[in-house]
Protein backbone atom coordinates (compact mmCIF):
# COMPACT_ATOMS: atom_id res chain seq x y z
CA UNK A 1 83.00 168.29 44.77
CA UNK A 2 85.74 168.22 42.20
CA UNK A 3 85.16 168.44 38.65
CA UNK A 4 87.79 168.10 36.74
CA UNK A 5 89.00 164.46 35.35
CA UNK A 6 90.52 161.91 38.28
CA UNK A 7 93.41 159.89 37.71
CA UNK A 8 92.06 157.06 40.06
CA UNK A 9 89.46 156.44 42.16
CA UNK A 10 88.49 153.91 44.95
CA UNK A 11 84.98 152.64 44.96
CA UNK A 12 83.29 150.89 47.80
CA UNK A 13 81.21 148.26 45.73
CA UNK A 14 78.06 146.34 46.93
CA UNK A 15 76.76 144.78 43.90
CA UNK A 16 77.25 145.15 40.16
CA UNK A 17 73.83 147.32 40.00
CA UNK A 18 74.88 150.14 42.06
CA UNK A 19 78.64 150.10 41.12
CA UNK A 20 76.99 150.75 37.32
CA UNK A 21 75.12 153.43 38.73
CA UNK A 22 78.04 155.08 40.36
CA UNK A 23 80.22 154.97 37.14
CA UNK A 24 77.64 156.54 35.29
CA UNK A 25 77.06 159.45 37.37
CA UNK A 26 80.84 159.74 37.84
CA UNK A 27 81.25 159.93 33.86
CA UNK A 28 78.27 162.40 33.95
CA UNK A 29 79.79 164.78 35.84
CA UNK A 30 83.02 164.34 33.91
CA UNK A 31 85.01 163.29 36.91
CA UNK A 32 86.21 159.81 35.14
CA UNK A 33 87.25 158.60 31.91
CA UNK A 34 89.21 155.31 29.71
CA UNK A 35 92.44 156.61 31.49
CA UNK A 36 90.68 156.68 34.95
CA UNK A 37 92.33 154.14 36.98
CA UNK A 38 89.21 152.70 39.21
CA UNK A 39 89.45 150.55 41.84
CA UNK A 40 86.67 148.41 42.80
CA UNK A 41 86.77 147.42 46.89
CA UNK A 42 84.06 144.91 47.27
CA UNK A 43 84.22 144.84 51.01
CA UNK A 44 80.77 143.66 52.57
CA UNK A 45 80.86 141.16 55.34
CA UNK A 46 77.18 141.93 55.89
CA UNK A 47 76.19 139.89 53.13
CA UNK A 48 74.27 137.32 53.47
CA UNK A 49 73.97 133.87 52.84
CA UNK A 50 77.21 133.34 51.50
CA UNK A 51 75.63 132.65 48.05
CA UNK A 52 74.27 135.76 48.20
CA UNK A 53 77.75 137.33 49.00
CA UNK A 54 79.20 135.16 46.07
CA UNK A 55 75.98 136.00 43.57
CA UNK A 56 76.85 139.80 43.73
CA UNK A 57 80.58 139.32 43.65
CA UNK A 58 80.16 137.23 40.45
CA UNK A 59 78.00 140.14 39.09
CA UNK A 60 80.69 142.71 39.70
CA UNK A 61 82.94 140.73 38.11
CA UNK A 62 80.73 140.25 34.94
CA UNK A 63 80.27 143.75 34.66
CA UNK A 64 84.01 144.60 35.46
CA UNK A 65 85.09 142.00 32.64
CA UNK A 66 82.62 143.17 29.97
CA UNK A 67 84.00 147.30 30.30
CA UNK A 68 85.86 147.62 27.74
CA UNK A 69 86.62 151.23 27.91
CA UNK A 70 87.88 151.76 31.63
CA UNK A 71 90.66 150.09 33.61
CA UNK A 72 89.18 148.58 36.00
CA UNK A 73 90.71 146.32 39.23
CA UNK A 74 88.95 144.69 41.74
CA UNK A 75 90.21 144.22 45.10
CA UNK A 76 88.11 141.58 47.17
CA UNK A 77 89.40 141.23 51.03
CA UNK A 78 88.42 138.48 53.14
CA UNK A 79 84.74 137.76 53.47
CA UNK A 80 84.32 137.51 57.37
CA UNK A 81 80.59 137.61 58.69
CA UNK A 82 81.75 137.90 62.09
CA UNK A 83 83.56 141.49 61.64
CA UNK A 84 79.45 142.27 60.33
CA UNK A 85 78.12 140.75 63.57
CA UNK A 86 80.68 142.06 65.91
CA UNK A 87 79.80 145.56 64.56
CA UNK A 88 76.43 145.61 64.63
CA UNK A 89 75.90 143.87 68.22
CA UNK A 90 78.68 145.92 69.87
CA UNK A 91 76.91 149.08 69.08
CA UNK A 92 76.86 151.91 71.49
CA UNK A 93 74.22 153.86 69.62
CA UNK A 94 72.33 154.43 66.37
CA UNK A 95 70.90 151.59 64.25
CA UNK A 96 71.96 148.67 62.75
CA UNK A 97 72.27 150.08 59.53
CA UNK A 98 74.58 152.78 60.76
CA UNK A 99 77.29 150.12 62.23
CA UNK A 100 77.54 148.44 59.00
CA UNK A 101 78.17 151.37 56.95
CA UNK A 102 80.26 152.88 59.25
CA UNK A 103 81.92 149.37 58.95
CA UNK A 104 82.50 149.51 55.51
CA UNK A 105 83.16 153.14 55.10
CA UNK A 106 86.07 152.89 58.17
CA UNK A 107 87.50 149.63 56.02
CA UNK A 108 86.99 152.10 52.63
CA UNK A 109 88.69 155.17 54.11
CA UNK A 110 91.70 152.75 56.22
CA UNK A 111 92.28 151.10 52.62
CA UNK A 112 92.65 154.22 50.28
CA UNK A 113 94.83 155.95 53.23
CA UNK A 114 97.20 152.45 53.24
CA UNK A 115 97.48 153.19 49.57
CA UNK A 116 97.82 156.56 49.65
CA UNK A 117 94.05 157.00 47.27
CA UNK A 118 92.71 160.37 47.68
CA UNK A 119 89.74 160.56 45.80
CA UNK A 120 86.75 157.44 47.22
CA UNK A 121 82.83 157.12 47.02
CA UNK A 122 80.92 154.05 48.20
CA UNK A 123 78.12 152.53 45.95
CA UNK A 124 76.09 152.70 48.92
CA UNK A 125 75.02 156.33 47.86
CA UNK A 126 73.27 155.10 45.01
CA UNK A 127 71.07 152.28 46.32
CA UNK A 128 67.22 153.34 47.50
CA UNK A 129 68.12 150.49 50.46
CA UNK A 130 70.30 152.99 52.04
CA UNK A 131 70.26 156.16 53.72
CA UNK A 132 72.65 158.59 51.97
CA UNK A 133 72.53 161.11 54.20
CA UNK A 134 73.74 159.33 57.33
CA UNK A 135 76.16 157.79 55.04
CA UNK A 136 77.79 161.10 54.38
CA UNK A 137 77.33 162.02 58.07
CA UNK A 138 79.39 158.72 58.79
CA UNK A 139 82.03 159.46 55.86
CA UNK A 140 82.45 162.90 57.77
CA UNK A 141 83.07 161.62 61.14
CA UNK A 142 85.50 158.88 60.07
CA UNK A 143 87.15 162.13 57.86
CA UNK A 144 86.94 164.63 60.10
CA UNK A 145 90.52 166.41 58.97
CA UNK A 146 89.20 166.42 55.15
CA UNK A 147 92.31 163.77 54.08
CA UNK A 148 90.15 162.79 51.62
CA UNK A 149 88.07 163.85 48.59
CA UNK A 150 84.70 161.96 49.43
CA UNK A 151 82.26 162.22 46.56
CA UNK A 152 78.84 162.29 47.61
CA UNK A 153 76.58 160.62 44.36
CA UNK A 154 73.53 161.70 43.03
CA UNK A 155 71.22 158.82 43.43
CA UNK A 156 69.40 160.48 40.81
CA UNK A 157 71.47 158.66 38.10
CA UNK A 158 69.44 155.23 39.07
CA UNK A 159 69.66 153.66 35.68
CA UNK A 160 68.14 150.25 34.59
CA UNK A 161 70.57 147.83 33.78
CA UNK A 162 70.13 144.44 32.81
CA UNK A 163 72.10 140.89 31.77
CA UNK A 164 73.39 140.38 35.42
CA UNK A 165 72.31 139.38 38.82
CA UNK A 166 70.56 141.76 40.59
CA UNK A 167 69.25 141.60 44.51
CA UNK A 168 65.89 142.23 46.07
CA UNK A 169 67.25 142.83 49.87
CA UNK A 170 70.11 145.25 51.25
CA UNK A 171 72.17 141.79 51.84
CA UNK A 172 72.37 141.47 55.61
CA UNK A 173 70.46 138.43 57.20
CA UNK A 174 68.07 141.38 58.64
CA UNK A 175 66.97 142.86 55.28
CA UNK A 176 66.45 139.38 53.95
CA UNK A 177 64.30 138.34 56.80
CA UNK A 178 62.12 141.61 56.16
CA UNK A 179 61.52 141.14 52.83
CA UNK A 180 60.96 137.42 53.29
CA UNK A 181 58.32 138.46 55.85
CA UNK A 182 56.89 141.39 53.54
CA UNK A 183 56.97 138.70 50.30
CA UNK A 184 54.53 136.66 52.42
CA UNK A 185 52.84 139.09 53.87
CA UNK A 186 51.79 140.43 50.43
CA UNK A 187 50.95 136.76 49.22
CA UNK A 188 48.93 136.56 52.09
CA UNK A 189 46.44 139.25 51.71
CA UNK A 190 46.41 139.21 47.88
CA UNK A 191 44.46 135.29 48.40
C-alpha cells in the first residue's frame, strides 16, 4: 500500500457512515489531505427501496457539504435496480453478496480507468455488513494486471459518527428482509 500523500482518489461510496470511516483511515495513514482531490462514486443499484437509496445519498451529500477542509465531488450515475437484479440472478457461482460487489467494484474499476484514476478503494471495506476479504479477492480478479493502486482499508478505523442518517441493513431488498425477520423475531421471544 502506498504511503505517501495522493493527489486524487476515487471512492466507491455506500452511505455517508462508511465513506466517513474511509476518509479517516485514509488521513490516518497519511495517504490524503485539503489538497487531495476525492471523488465520491455513489454507485449502488442494490439499494433498496428507493427511499432507502435516496436516504443514504442525501447523507453523503450532508457530509460531503459540511467538509470543509477537503475537495470533495460526488459523481452519482444512474440508479438502475435492474443492473442489481440482473447480476445477482444471472450468477454462475458464489453468493449473492459476491455479484453485487463484484458489480460495483467492475463499475468502480471501468470508471477510474475511463478517467484515467489510478489510485480507488470502495467503502465497502469498512462496513461489518460486508466481507472484506472476498472483496479484495474480487478487486484482484477484476485487476488482475495491477493497473490500479487498490487500497485495502482497515476496518479497524470504525468510528462513531453522528448528525446524519445512518442504516440498519446492507441495502439490498435481501438484507432488509433479514433484518425485518430478525427485528421480529427478537420482539417475539423477548414477550
Amino acid at each position: 500500500m502506498k504511503t505517501e500523500n495522493l493527489n486524487q482518489i476515487l471512492i466507491h461510496t455506500c452511505c455517508a457512515d462508511c465513506f466517513l470511516n474511509a476518509i479517516n483511515f485514509l488521513i490516518e495513514k497519511g495517504m490524503i489531505d485539503e489538497n487531495t482531490n476525492i471523488i465520491s462514486l455513489y454507485f449502488n443499484p442494490n439499494i433498496h427501496p428507493r427511499t432507502e437509496y435516496y436516504a443514504r445519498l442525501d447523507a453523503l451529500k450532508k457530509v460531503i457539504s459540511e467538509s470543509k477542509n477537503f475537495k470533495i465531488k460526488l459523481v452519482v450515475p444512474d440508479y438502475k435496480p435492474n443492473d442489481y437484479i440482473q447480476a445477482i440472478t444471472s450468477r454462475k457461482q458464489g453468493s449473492r453478496c459476491d455479484s453485487c460487489w463484484e458489480l460495483r467494484l467492475r463499475y468502480l474499476f471501468e470508471f477510474a480507468r475511463e478517467k484515467g484514476i489510478k489510485d480507488i478503494t470502495s467503502t465497502l471495506l469498512t462496513s461489518h455488513y460486508q466481507d472484506k476479504q472476498v472483496i479484495n479477492d474480487i478487486a484482484k480478479e477484476i485487476d488482475k494486471d495491477n493497473e490500479f493502486n487498490f487500497i485495502d482499508i482497515d476496518e479497524s478505523c470504525n468510528c462513531k459518527h453522528y448528525g446524519f442518517y445512518k442504516q440498519n441493513y446492507c441495502g439490498c431488498c435481501f438484507s432488509l428482509t433479514e433484518k425485518l425477520i430478525s427485528k421480529q423475531s427478537n420482539n417475539s421471544t423477548s414477550q
